[in-house]
N, C-alpha and C. Protein backbone atom coordinates (compact mmCIF):
# COMPACT_ATOMS: atom_id res chain seq x y z
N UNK A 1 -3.11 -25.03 28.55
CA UNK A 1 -2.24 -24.08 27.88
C UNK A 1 -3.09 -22.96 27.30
N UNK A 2 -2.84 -21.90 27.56
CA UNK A 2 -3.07 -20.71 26.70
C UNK A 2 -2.53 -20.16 25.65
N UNK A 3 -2.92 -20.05 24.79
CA UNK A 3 -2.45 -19.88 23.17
C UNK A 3 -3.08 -18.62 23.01
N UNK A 4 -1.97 -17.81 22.27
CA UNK A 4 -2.38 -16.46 21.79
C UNK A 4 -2.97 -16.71 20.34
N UNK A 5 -3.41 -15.39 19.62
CA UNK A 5 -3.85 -15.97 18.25
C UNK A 5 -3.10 -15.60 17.69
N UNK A 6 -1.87 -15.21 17.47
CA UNK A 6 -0.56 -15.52 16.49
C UNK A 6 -0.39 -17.35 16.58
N UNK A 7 -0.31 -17.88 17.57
CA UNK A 7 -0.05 -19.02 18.19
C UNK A 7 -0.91 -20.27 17.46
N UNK A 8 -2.51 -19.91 17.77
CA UNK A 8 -3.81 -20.46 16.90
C UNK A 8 -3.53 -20.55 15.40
N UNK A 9 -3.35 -19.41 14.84
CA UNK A 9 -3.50 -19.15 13.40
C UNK A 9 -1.94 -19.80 13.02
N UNK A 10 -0.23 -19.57 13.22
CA UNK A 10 0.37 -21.08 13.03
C UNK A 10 -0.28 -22.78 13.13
N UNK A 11 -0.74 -22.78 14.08
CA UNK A 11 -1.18 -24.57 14.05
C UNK A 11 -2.12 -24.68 13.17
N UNK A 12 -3.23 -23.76 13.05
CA UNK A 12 -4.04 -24.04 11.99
C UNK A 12 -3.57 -24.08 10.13
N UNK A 13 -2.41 -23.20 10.33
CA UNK A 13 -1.98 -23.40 8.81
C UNK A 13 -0.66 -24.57 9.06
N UNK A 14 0.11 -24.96 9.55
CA UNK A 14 0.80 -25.47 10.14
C UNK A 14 0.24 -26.95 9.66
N UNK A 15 -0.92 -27.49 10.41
CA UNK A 15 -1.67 -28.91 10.19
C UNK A 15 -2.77 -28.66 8.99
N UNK A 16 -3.32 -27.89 8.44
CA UNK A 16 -4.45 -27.45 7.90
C UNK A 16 -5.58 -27.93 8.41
N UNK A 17 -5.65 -28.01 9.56
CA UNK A 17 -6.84 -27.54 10.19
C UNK A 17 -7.76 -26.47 9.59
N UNK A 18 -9.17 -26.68 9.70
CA UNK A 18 -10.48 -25.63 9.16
C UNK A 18 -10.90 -25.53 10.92
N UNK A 19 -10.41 -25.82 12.01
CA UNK A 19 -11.03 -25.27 13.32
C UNK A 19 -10.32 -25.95 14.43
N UNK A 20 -10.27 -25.19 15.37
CA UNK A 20 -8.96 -25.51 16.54
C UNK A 20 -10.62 -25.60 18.03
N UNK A 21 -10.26 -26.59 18.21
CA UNK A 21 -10.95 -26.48 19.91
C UNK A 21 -10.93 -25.26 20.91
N UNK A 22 -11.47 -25.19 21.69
CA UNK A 22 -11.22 -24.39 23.25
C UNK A 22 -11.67 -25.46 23.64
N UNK A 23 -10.95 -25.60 24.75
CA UNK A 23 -11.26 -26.57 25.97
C UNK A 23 -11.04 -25.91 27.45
N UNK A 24 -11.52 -25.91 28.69
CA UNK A 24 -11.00 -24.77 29.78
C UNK A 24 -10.09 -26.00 30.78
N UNK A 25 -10.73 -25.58 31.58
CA UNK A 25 -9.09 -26.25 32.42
C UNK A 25 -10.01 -27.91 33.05
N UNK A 26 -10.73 -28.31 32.57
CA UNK A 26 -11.13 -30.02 32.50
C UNK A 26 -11.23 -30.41 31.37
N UNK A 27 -10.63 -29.61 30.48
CA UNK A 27 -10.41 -30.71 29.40
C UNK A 27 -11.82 -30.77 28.58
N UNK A 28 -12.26 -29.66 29.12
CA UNK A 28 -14.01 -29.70 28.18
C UNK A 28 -14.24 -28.73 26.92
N UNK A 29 -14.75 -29.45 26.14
CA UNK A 29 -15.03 -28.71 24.72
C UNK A 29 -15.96 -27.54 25.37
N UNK A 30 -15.29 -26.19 24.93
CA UNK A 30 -16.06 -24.62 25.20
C UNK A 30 -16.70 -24.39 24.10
N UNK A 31 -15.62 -24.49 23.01
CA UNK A 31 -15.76 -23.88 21.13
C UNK A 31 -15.06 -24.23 20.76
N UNK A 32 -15.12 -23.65 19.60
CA UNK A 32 -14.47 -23.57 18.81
C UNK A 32 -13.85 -22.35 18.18
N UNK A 33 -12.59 -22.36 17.40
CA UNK A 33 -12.06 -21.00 16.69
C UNK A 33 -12.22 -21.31 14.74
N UNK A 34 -12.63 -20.75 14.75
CA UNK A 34 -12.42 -21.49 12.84
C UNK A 34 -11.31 -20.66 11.99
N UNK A 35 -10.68 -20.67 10.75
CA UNK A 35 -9.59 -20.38 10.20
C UNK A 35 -10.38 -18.93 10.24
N UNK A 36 -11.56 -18.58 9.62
CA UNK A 36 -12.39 -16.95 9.35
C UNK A 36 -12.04 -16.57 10.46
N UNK A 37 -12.00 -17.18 11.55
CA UNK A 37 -12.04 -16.29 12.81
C UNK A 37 -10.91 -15.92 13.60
N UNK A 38 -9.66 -16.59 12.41
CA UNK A 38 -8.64 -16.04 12.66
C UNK A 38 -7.86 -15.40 11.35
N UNK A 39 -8.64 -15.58 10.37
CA UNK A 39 -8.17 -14.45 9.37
C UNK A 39 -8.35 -13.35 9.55
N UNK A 40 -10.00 -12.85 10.51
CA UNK A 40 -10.01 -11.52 10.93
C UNK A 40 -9.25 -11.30 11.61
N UNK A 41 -8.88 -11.90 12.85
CA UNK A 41 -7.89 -11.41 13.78
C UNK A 41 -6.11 -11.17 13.17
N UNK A 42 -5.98 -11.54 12.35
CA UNK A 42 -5.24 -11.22 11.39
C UNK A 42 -4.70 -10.04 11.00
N UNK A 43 -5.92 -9.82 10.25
CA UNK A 43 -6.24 -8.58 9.76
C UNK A 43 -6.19 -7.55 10.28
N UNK A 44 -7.42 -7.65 11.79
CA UNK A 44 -7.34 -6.58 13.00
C UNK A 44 -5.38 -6.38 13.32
N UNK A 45 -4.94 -7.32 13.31
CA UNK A 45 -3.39 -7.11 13.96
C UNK A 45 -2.64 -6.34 13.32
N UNK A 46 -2.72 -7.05 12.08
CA UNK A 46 -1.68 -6.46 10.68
C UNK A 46 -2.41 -4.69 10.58
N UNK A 47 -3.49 -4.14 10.47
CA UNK A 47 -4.21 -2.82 10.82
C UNK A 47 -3.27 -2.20 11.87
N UNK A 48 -3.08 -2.82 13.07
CA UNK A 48 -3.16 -2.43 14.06
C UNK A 48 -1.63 -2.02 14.04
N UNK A 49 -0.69 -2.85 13.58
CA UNK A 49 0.89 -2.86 12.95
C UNK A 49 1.36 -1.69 12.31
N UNK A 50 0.09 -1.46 11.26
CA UNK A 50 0.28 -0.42 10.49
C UNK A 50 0.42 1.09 10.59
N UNK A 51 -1.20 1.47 11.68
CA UNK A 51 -1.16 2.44 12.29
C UNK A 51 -0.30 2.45 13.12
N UNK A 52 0.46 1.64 14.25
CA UNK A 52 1.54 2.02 14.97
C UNK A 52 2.76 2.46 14.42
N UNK A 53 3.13 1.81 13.09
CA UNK A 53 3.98 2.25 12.20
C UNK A 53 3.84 3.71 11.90
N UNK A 54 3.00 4.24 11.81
CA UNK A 54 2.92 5.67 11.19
C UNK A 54 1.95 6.22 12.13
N UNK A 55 2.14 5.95 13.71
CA UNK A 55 2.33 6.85 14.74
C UNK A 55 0.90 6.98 15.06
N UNK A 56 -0.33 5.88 15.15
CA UNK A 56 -1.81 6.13 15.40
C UNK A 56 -1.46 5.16 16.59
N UNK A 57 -1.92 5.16 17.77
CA UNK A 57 -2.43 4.56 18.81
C UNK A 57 -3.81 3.63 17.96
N UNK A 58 -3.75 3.35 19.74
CA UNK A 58 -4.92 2.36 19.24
C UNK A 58 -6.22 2.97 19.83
N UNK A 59 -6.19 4.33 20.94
CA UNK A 59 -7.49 4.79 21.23
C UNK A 59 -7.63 5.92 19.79
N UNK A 60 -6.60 6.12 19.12
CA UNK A 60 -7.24 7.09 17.57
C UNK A 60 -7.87 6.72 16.88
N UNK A 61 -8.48 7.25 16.14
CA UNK A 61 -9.47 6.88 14.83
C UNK A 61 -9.03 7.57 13.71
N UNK A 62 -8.58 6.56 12.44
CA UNK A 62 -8.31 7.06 11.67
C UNK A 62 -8.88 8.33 10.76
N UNK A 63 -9.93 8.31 11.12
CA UNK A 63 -11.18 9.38 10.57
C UNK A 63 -11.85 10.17 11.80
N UNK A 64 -11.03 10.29 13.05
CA UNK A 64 -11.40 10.76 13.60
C UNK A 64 -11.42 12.71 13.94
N UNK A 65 -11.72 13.31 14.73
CA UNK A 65 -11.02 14.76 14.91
C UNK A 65 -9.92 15.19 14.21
N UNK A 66 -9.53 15.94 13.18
CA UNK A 66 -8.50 16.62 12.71
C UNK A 66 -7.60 17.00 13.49
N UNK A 67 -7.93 18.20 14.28
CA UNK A 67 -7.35 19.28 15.22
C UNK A 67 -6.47 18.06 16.32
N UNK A 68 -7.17 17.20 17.31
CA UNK A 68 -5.99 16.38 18.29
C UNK A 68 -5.05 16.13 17.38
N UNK A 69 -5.46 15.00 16.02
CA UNK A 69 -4.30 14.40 15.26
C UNK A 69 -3.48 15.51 15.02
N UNK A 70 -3.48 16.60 14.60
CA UNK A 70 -2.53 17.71 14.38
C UNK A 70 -1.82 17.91 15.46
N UNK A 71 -2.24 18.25 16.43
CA UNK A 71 -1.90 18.88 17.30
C UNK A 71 -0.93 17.87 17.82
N UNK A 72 -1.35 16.36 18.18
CA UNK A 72 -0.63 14.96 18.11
C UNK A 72 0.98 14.85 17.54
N UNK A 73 0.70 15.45 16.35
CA UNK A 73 1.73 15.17 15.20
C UNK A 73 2.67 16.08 15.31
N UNK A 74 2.07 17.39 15.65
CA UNK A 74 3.00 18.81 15.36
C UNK A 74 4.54 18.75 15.31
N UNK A 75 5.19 18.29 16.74
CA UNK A 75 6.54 18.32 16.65
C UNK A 75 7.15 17.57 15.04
N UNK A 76 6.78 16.51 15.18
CA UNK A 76 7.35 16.01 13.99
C UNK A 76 7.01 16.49 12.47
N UNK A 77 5.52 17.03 12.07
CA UNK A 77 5.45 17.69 11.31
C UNK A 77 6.47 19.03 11.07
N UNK A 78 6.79 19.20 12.18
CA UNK A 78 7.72 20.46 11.79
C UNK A 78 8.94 20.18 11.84
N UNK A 79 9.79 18.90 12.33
CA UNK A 79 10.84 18.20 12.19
C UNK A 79 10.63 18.06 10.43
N UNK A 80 9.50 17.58 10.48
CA UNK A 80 10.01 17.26 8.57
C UNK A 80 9.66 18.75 8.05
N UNK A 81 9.23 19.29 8.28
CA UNK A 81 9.04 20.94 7.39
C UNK A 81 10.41 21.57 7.35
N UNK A 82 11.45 21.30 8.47
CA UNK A 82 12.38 22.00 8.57
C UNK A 82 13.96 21.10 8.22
N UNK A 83 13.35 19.87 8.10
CA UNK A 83 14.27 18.83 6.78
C UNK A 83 13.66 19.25 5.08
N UNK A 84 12.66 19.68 4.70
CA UNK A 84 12.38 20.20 3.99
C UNK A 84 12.88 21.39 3.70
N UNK A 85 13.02 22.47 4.27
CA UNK A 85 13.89 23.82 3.73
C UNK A 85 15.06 23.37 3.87
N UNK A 86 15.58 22.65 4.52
CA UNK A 86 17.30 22.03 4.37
C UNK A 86 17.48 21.28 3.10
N UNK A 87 16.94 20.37 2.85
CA UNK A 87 16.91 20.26 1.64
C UNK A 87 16.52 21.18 0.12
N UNK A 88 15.83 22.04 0.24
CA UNK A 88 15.44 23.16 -0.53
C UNK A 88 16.80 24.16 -0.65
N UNK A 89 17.57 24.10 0.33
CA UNK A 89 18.55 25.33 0.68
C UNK A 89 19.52 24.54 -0.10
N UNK A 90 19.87 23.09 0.02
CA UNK A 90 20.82 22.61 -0.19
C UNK A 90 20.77 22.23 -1.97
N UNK A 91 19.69 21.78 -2.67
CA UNK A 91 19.32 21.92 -4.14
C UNK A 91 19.64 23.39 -4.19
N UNK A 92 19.31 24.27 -4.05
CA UNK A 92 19.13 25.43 -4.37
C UNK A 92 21.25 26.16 -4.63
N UNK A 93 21.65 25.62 -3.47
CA UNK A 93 22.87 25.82 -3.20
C UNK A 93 24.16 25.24 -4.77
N UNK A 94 23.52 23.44 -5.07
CA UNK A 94 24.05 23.25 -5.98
C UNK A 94 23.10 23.24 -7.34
N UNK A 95 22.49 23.96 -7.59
CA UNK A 95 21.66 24.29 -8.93
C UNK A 95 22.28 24.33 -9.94
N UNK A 96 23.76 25.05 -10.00
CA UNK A 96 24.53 25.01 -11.38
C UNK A 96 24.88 23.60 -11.64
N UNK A 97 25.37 22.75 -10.70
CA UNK A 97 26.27 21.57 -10.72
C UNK A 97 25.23 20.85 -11.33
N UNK A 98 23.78 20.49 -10.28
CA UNK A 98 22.93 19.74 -10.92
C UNK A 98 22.30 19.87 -12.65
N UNK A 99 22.45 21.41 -12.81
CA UNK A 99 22.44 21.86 -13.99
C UNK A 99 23.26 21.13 -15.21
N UNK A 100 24.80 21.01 -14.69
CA UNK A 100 25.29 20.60 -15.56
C UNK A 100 25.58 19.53 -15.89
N UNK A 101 24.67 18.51 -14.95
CA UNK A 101 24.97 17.12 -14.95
C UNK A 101 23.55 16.64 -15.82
N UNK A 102 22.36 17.41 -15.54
CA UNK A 102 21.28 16.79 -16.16
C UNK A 102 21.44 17.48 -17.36
């Protein structure tokens, strides 16, 4: 069986196991994985979750080139710039009302 390491890191907290085998296809001890070596991978994932969440690939670097990431982003930067003056227009529109409520 092949086990992913979402897969690994359940059984290991699952049984509390401190280290899960590799074995290949006779049934022979390869290695081992230890819990560290799937807390990083963890970590790497949950990272990896994050930046996809807020639109980084995985060949970007968070600290990488300015100018691509801009250039990357643009449409939507200007999707929100131009929900931004809509909203500006629209405060602006009820200013007395909000006035008289605060």
């Amino acid at each position: 069986m092949l086990a992913d390491q979402e897969v690994c890191a359940r059984t290991l907290s699952r049984y509390g196991f401190l280290v899960l085998p590799v074995v290949d296809d006779g049934h022979r001890l390869v290695g081992v994985i230890t819990a560290d070596d799937l807390i990083e991978v963890a970590e790497d994932e949950a990272t990896e979750d994050m930046y996809r969440m807020v639109g980084i690939r995985g060949e970007e670097r968070v600290f990488g080139p300015l100018l691509p990431s801009v250039v990357k982003r643009l449409p939507w930067l200007a999707v929100n710039m131009a929900t931004l003056f809509v909203a500006i227009t629209v405060v602006n529109a009820f200013e007395s009302v909000i006035a008289g409520t605060v």
